[in-house]
Protein backbone atom coordinates (compact mmCIF):
# COMPACT_ATOMS: atom_id res chain seq x y z
CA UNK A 1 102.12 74.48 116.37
CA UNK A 2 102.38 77.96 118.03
CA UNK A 3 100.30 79.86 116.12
CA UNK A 4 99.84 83.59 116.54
CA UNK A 5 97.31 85.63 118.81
CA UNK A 6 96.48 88.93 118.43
CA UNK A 7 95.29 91.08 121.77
CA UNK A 8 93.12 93.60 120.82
CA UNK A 9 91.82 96.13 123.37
CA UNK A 10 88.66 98.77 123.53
CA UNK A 11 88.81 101.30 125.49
CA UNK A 12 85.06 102.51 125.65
CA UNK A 13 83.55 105.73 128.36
CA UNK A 14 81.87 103.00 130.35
CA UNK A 15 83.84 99.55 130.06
CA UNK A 16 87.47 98.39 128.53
CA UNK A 17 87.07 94.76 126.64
CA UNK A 18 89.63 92.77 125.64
CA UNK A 19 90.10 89.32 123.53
CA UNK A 20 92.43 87.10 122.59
CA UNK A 21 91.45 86.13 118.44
CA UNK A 22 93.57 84.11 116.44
CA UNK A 23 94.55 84.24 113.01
CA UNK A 24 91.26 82.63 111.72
CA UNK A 25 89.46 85.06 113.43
CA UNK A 26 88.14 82.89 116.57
CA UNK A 27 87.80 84.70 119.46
CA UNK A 28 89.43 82.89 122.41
CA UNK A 29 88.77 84.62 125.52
CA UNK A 30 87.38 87.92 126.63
CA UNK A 31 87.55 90.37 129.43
CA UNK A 32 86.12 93.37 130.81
CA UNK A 33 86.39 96.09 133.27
CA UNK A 34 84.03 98.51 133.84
CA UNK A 35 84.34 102.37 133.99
CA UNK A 36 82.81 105.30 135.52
CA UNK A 37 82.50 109.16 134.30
CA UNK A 38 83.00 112.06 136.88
CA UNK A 39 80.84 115.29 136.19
CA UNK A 40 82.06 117.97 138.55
CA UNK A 41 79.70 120.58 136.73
CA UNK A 42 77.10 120.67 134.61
CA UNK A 43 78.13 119.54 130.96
CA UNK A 44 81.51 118.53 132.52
CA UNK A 45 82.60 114.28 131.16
CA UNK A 46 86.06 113.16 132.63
CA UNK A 47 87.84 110.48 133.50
CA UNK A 48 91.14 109.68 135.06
CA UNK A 49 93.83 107.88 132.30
CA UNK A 50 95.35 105.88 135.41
CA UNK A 51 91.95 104.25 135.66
CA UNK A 52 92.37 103.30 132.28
CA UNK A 53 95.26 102.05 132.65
CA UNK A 54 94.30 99.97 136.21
CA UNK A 55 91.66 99.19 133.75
CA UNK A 56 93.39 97.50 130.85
CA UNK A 57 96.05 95.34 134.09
CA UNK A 58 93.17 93.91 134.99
CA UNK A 59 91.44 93.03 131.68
CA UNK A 60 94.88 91.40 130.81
CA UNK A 61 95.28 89.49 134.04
CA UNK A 62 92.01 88.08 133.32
CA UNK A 63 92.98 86.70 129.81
CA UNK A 64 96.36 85.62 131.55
CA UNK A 65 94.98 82.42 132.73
CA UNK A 66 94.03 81.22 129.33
CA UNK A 67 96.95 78.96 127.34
CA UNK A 68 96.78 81.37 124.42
CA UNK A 69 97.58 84.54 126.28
CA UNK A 70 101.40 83.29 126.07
CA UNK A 71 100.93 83.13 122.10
CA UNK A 72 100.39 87.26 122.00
CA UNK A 73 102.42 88.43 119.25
CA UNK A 74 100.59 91.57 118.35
CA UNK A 75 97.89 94.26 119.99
CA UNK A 76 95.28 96.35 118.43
CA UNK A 77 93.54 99.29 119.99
CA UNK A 78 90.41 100.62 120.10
CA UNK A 79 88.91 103.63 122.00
CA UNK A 80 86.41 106.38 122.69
CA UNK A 81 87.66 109.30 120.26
CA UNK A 82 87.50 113.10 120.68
CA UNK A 83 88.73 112.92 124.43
CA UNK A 84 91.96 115.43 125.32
CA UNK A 85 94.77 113.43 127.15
CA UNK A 86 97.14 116.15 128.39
CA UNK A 87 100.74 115.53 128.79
CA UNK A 88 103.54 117.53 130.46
CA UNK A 89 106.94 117.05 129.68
CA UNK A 90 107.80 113.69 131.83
CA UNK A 91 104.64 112.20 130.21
CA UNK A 92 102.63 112.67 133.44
CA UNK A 93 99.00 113.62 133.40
CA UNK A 94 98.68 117.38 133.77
CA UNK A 95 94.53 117.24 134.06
CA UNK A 96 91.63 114.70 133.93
CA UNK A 97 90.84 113.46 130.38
CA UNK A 98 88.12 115.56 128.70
CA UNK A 99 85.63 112.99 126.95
CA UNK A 100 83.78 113.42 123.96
CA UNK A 101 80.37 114.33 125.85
CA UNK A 102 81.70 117.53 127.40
CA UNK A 103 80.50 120.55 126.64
CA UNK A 104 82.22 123.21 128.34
CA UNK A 105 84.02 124.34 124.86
CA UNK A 106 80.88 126.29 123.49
CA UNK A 107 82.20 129.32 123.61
CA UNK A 108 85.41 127.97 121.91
CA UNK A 109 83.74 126.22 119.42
CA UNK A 110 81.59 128.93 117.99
CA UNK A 111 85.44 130.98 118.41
CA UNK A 112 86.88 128.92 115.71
CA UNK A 113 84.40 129.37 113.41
CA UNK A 114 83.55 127.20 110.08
CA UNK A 115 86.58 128.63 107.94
CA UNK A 116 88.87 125.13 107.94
CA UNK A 117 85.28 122.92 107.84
CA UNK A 118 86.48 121.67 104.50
CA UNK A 119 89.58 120.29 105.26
CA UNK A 120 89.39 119.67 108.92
CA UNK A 121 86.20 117.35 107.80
CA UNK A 122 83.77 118.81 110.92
CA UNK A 123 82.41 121.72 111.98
CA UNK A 124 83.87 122.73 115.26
CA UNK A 125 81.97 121.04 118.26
CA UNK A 126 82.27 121.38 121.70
CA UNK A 127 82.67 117.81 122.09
CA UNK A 128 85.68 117.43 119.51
CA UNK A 129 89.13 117.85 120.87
CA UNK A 130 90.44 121.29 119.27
CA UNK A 131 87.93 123.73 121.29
CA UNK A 132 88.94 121.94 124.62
CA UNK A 133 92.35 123.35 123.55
CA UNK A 134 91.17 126.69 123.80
CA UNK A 135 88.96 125.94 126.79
CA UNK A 136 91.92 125.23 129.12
CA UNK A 137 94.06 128.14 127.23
CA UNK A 138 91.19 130.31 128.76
CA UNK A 139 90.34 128.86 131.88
CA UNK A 140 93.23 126.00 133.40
CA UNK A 141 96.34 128.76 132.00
CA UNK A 142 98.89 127.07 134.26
CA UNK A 143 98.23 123.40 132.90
CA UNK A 144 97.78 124.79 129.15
CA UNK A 145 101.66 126.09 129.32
CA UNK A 146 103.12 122.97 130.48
CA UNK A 147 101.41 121.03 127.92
CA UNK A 148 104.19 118.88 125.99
CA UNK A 149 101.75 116.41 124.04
CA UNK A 150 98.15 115.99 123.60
CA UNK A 151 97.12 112.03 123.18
CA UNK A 152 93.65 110.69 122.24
CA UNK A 153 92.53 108.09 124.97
CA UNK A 154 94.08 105.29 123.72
CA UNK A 155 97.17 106.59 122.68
CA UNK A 156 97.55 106.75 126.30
CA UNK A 157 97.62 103.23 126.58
CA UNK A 158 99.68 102.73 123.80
CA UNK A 159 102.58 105.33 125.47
CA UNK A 160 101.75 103.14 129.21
CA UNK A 161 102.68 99.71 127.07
CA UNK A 162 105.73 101.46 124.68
CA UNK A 163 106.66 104.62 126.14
CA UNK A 164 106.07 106.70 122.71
CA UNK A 165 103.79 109.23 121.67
CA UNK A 166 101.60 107.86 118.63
CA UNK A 167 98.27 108.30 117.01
CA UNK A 168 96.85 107.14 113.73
CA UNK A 169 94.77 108.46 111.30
CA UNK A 170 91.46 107.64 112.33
CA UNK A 171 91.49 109.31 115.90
CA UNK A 172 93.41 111.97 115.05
CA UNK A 173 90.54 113.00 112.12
CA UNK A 174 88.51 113.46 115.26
CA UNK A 175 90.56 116.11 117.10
CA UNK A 176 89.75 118.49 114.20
CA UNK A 177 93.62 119.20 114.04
CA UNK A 178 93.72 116.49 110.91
CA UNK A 179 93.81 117.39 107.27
CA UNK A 180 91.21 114.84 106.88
CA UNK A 181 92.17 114.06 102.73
CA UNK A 182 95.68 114.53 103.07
CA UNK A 183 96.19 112.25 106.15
CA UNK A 184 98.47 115.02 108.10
CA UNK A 185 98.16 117.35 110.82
CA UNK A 186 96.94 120.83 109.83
CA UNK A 187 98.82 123.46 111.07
CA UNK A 188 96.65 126.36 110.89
CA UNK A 189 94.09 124.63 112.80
CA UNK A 190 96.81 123.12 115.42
CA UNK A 191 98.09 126.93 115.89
CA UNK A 192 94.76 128.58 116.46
CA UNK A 193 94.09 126.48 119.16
CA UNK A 194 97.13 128.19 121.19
CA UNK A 195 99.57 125.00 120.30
CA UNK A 196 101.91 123.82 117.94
CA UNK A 197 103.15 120.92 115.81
CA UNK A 198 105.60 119.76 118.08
CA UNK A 199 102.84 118.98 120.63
CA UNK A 200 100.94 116.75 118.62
CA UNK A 201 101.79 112.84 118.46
CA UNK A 202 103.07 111.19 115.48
CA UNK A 203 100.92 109.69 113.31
CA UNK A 204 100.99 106.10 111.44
CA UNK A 205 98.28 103.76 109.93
CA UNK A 206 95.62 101.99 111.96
CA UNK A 207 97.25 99.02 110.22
CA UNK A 208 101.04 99.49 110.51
CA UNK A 209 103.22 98.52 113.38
CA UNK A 210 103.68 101.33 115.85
CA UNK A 211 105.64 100.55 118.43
CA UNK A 212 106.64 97.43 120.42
CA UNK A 213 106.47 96.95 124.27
CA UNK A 214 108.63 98.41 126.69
CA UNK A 215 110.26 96.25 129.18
CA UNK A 216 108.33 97.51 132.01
CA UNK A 217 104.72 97.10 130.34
CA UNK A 218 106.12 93.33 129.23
CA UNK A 219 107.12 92.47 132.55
CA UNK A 220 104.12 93.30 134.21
CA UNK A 221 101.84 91.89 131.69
CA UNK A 222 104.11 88.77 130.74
CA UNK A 223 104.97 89.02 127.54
CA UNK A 224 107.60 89.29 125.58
CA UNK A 225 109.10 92.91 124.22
CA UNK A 226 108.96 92.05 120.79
CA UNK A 227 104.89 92.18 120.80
CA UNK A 228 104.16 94.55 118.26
CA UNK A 229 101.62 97.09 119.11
CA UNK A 230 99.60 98.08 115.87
CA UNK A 231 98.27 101.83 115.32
CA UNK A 232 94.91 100.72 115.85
CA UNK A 233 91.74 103.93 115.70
CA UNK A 234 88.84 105.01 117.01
CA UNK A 235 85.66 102.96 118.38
CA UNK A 236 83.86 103.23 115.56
CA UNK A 237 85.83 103.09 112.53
CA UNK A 238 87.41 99.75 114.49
CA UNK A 239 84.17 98.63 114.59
CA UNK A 240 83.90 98.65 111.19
CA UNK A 241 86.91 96.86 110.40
CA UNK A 242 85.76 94.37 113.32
CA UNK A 243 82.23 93.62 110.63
CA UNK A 244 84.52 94.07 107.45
CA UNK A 245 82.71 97.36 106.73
CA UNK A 246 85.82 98.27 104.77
CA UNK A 247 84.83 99.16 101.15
CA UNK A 248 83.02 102.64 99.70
CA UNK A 249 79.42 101.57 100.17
CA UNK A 250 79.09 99.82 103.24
CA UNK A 251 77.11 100.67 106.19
CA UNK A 252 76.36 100.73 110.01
CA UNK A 253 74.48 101.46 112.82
CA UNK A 254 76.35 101.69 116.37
CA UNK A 255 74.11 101.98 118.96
CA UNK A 256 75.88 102.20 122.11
CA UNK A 257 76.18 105.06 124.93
CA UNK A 258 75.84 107.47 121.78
CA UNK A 259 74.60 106.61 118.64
CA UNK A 260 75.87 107.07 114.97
CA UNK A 261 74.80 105.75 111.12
CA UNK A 262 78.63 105.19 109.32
CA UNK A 263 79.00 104.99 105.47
CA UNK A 264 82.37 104.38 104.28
CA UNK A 265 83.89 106.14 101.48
CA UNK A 266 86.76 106.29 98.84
CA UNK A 267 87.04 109.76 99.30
CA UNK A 268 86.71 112.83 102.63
CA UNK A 269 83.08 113.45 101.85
CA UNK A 270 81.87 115.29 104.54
CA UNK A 271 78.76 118.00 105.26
CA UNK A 272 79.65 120.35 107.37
CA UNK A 273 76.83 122.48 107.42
CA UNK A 274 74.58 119.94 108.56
CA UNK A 275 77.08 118.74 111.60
CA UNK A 276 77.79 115.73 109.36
CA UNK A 277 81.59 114.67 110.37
CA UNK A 278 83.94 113.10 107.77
CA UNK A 279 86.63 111.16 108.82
CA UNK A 280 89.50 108.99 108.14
CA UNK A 281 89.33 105.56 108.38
CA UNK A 282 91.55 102.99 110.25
CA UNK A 283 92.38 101.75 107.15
CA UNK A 284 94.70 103.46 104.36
CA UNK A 285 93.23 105.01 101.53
CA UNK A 286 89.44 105.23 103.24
CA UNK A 287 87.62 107.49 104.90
CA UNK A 288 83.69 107.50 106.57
CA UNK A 289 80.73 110.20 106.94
CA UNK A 290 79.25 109.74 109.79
CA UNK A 291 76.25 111.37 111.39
CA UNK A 292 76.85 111.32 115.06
CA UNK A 293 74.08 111.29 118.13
CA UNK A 294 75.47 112.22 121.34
CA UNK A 295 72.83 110.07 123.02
CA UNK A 296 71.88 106.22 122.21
CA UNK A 297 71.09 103.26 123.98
CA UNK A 298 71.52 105.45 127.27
CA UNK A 299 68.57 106.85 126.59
CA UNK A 300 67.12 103.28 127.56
CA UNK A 301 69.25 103.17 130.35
CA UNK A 302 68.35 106.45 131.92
CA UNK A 303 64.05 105.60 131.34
CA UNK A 304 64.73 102.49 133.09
CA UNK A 305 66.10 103.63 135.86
CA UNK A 306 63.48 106.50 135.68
CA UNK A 307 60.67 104.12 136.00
CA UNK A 308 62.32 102.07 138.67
CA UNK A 309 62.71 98.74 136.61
CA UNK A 310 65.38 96.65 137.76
CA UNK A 311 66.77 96.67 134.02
CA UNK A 312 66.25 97.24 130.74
CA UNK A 313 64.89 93.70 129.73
CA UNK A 314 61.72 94.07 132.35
CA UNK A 315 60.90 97.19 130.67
CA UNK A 316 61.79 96.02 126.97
CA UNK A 317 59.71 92.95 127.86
CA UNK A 318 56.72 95.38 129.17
CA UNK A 319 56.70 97.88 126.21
CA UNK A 320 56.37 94.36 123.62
CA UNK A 321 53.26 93.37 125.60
CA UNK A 322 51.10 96.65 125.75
CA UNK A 323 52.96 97.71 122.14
CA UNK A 324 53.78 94.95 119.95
CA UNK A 325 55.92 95.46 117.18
CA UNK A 326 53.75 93.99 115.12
CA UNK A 327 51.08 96.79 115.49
CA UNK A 328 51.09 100.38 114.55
CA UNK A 329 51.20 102.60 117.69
CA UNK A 330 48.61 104.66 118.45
CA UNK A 331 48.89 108.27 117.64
CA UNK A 332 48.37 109.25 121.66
CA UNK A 333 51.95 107.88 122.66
CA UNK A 334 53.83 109.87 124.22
CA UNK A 335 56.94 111.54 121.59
CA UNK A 336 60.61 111.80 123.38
CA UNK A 337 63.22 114.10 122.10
CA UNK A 338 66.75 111.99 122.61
CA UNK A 339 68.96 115.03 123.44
CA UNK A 340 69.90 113.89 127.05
CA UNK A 341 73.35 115.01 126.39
CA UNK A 342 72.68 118.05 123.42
CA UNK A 343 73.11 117.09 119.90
CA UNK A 344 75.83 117.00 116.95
CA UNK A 345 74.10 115.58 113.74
CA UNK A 346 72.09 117.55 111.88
CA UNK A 347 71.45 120.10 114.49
CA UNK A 348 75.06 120.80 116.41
CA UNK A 349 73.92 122.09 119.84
CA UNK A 350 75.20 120.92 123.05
CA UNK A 351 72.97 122.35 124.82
CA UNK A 352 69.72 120.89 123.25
CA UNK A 353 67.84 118.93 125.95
CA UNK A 354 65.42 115.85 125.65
CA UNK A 355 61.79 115.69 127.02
CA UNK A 356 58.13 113.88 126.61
CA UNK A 357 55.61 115.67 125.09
CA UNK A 358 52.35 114.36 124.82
CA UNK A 359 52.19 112.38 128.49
CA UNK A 360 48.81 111.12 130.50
CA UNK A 361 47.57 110.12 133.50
CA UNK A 362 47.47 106.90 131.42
CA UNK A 363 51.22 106.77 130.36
CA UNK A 364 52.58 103.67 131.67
CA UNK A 365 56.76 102.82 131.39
CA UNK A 366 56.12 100.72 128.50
CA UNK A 367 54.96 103.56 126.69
CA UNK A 368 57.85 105.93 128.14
CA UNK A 369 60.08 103.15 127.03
CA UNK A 370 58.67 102.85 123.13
CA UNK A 371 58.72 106.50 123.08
CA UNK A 372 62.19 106.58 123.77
CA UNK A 373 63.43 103.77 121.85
CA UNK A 374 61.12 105.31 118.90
CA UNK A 375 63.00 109.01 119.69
CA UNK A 376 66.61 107.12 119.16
CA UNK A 377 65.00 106.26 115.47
CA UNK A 378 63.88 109.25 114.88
CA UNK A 379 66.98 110.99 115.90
CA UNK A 380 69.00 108.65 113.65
CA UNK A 381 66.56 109.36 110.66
CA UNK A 382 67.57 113.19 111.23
CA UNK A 383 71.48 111.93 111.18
CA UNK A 384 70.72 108.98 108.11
CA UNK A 385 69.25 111.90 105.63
CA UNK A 386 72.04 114.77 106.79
CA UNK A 387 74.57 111.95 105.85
CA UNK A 388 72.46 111.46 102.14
CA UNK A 389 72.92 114.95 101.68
CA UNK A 390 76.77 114.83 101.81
CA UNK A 391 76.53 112.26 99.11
CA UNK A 392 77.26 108.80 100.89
CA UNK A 393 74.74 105.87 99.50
CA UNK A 394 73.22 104.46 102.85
CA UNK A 395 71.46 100.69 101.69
CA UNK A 396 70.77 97.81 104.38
CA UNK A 397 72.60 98.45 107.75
CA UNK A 398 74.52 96.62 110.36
CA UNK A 399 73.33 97.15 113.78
CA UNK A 400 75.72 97.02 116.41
CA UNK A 401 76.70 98.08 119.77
CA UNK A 402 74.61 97.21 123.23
CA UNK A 403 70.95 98.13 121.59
CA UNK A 404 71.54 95.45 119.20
CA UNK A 405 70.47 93.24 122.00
CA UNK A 406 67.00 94.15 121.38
CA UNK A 407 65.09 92.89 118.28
CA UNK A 408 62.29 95.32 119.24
CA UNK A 409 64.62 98.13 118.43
CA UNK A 410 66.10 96.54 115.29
CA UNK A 411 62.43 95.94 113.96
CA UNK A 412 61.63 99.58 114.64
CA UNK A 413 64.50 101.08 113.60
CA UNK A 414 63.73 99.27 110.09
CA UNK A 415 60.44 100.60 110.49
CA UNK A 416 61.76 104.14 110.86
CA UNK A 417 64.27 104.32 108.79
CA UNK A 418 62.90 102.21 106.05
CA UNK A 419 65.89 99.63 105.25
CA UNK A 420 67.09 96.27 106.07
CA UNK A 421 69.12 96.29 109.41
CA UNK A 422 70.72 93.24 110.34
CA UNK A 423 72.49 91.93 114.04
CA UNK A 424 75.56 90.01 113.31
CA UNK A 425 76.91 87.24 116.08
CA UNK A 426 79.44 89.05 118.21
CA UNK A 427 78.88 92.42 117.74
CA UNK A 428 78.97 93.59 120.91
CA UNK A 429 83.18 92.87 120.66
CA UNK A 430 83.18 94.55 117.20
CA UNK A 431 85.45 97.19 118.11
CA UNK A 432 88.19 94.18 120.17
CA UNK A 433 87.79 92.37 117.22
CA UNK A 434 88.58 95.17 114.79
CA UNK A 435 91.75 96.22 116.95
CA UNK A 436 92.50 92.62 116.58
CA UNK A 437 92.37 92.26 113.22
CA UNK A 438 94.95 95.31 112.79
CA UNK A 439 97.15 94.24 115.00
CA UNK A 440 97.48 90.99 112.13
CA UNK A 441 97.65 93.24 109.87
CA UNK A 442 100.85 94.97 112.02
CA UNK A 443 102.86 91.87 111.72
CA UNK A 444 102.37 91.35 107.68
CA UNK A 445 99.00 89.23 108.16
CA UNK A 446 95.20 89.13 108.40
CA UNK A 447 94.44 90.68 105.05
CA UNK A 448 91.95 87.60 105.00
CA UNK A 449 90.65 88.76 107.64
CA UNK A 450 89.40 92.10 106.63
CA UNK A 451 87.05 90.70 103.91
CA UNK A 452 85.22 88.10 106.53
CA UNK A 453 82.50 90.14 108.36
CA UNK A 454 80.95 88.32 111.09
CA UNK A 455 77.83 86.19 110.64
CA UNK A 456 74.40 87.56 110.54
CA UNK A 457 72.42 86.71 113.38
CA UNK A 458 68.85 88.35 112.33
CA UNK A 459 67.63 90.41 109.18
CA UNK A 460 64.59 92.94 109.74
CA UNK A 461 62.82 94.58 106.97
CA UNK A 462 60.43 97.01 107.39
CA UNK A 463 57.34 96.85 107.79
CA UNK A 464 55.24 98.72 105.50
CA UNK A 465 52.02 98.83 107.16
CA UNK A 466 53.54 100.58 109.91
CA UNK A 467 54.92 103.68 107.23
CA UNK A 468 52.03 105.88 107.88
CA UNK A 469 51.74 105.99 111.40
CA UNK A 470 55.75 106.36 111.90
CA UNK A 471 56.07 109.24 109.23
CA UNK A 472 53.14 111.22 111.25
CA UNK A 473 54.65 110.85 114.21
CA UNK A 474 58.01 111.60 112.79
CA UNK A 475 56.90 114.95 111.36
CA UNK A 476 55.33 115.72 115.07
CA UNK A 477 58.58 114.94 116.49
CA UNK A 478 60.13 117.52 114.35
CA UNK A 479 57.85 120.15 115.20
CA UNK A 480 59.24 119.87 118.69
CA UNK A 481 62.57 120.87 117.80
CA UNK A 482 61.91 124.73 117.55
CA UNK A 483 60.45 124.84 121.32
CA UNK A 484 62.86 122.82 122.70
CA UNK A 485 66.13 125.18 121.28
CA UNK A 486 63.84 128.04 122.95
CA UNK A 487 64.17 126.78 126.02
CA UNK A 488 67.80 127.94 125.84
CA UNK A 489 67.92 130.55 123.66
């Protein structure tokens, strides 16, 4: 029997994935290529789309050599949202992608002001996509007049495999140029950014079929023209989909490069005022609040290279032998603010920095480690109760994304935050599997699929003897937020 396989593809900021599923939901085969970030200045995050692109080739030509590669019928897509493709008028790339980390729009930000909050779902950030709109209007004049079309990251590989100009709901809710309710592209917001209507993509469902492939893109990759590309969305609503977070009421923790706590909604129920984003989900007739950190499981990847361990398990495996999780901490550990990168939920300032406070001559890279694992919590306890106050109902959380590794960090991040967290089995593809699943949905199947999660690998609860401690140390850690905005003030 030749039964259908559906291709789905994440484009992340440090690695493009790729798997073959099927319609049950198997995952075949998987790929990956990894990426780097340039930063010519300080703040500056870019990337190159053709690496993308080189990228994704060789992804695919690593899944070519598997029987069910021939069986493609559909793709999904995934990717890293708020970057700025820019287009001229041949489709040719006018300027290096500006990721979501970059935070050279400041100025531009704070320009547009709070007035279209409401309805655009976010305050304006530096990292979103409108304000580096502005930013090249001010500062790159040539390339912002020959602008034709401005694509979210993997829109770019969608117009590589079809030739057209698409986006879908999800990604576009994170340009800020989205009437986040009423699914369409606001026009006040698109024209005070210096641009118009005409140069934004069209948009479909993260569901419905997009485009198919053109006959360059099927020749190289070997399939046939007819494969129906799906609208696919952004990293972490697709996620979602990919652990059938899908109705009003479910929850997650992605823990990744960044880090975010995602509560899906019936309804746009955002918080502006306390940087809490709300956003359209992949799927129709849903939306998600999301508090967002701009810094997450890097923060474990920067202290171990800062303490010279050859990677993050030798230190992981240090910090659970001088500070078991099963203990309280003691008091004298050193505190870390997570702000390697600035911040977006609750406090909305890219230029906030991270530190250590409270170090000794006998701090040891275990306890640099716990104090940084213990600052991601903390930070995400900031973004968990900003996201209560826009309404959402947060219960027992997912935990996905590369930290989910560790069951050190699950355990404490139950401790901190004072839920259940569970790992699932095959989380880390969550976001392939997700862009999967809509490509299904693309061809008229899969709804199945979207109501089977994946299965739980490990529940933690929290640990109650360890409240006391962790809410003391928690209040300390937000008495360090004052002097650490005076630093740049």
């Amino acid at each position: 029997m030749n039964r259908p396989v559906s291709l789905g593809i994440d484009l992340g900021t440090s690695e493009l994935k790729a798997i073959l599923m099927d319609a049950d939901g198997a995952v075949l085969a998987h790929a990956g290529v990894r990426l780097g970030v340039s930063r010519r200045h300080s703040g500056w995050s870019e990337q190159a789309p053709e690496d993308w692109w080189h990228a994704c080739l060789q992804a695919l030509d690593q899944l070519r050599s598997h029987e069910a590669y021939a069986r493609v019928a559909c793709i999904g897509l995934s990717g890293q949202m708020h970057g700025a493709v820019l287009l001229g008028d041949d489709d040719r790339v006018l300027y290096p992608a500006i990721l979501w980390d970059d935070s050279r729009a400041i100025v531009e930000a704070e320009q547009l002001g709070a007035g279209f909050a409401e309805v655009t779902g976010s305050l304006p950030m530096a990292g979103l996509t409108a304000p580096k709109l502005l930013w090249l209007q001010r500062h790159e004049p040539e390339v912002f007049q020959a602008i034709d079309c401005v694509l979210s990251p993997k829109d770019y590989l969608r117009l590589r495999l079809s030739g057209e100009r698409i986006s879908e709901m999800s990604d576009a809710a994170g340009t800020l140029w989205l009437d986040v309710a009423q699914r369409e592209w606001f026009r006040p917001m698109v024209r005070a950014t210096g641009l118009s209507p005409a140069q934004m993509p069209r948009l479909v469902e993260g569901g419905a079929a997009s485009a198919t492939l053109n006959a360059s893109a099927a020749a190289r990759l070997g399939l046939p023209a007819e494969v129906v590309i799906a609208g696919g969305g952004g990293d972490n609503p697709v996620a979602a989909v990919g652990i059938g977070a899908i109705n009003a009421g479910d929850g997650f923790i992605t823990l990744g490069t960044s880090a975010a706590i995602v509560a899906i909604t019936d309804h746009a129920a955002g918080n502006p005022s306390s940087a809490v984003h709300s956003f359209c989900h992949a799927l129709p007739d849903r939306w998600y609040t999301m508090g967002a950190m701009l810094a997450g499981a890097s923060c474990l990847r920067w202290v171990t290279r800062l303490t010279g361990m050859p990677d993050e398990q030798t230190l992981l495996d240090q910090v659970q032998a001088q500070l078991p999780i099963e203990r309280p901490v003691p008091l004298s550990t050193p505190l870390f603010l997570p702000y390697l990168a600035g911040e977006r939920t609750p406090h909305n300032d890219p230029l906030l920095r991270g530190g250590f406070m409270n170090l000794g001559h006998d701090c040891t890279p275990a306890m640099l480690g716990y104090a940084v694992m213990e600052g991601v919590g903390f930070g995400l306890l900031d973004a968990l109760r900003a996201v209560q106050s826009a309404g959402a109902n947060v219960g027992a959380c997912a935990l996905v994304g590369g930290g989910a590794r560790s069951e050190y960090w699950a355990q404490l991040l139950a401790n901190i935050l004072q839920r259940e967290i569970f790992t699932l089995h095959g989380s880390e593809l969550s976001a392939c599997i997700g862009a999967a699943k809509l490509g299904f949905l693309a061809v008229g199947q899969g709804e199945d699929l979207l109501r089977a999660g994946m299965p739980v690998k490990a529940r933690y609860e929290p640990d109650l003897a360890q409240r006391a401690v962790l809410e003391a140390r928690y209040r300390k850690f937000q008495s360090l937020l004052a002097p650490a905005k005076a630093l740049h003030d």
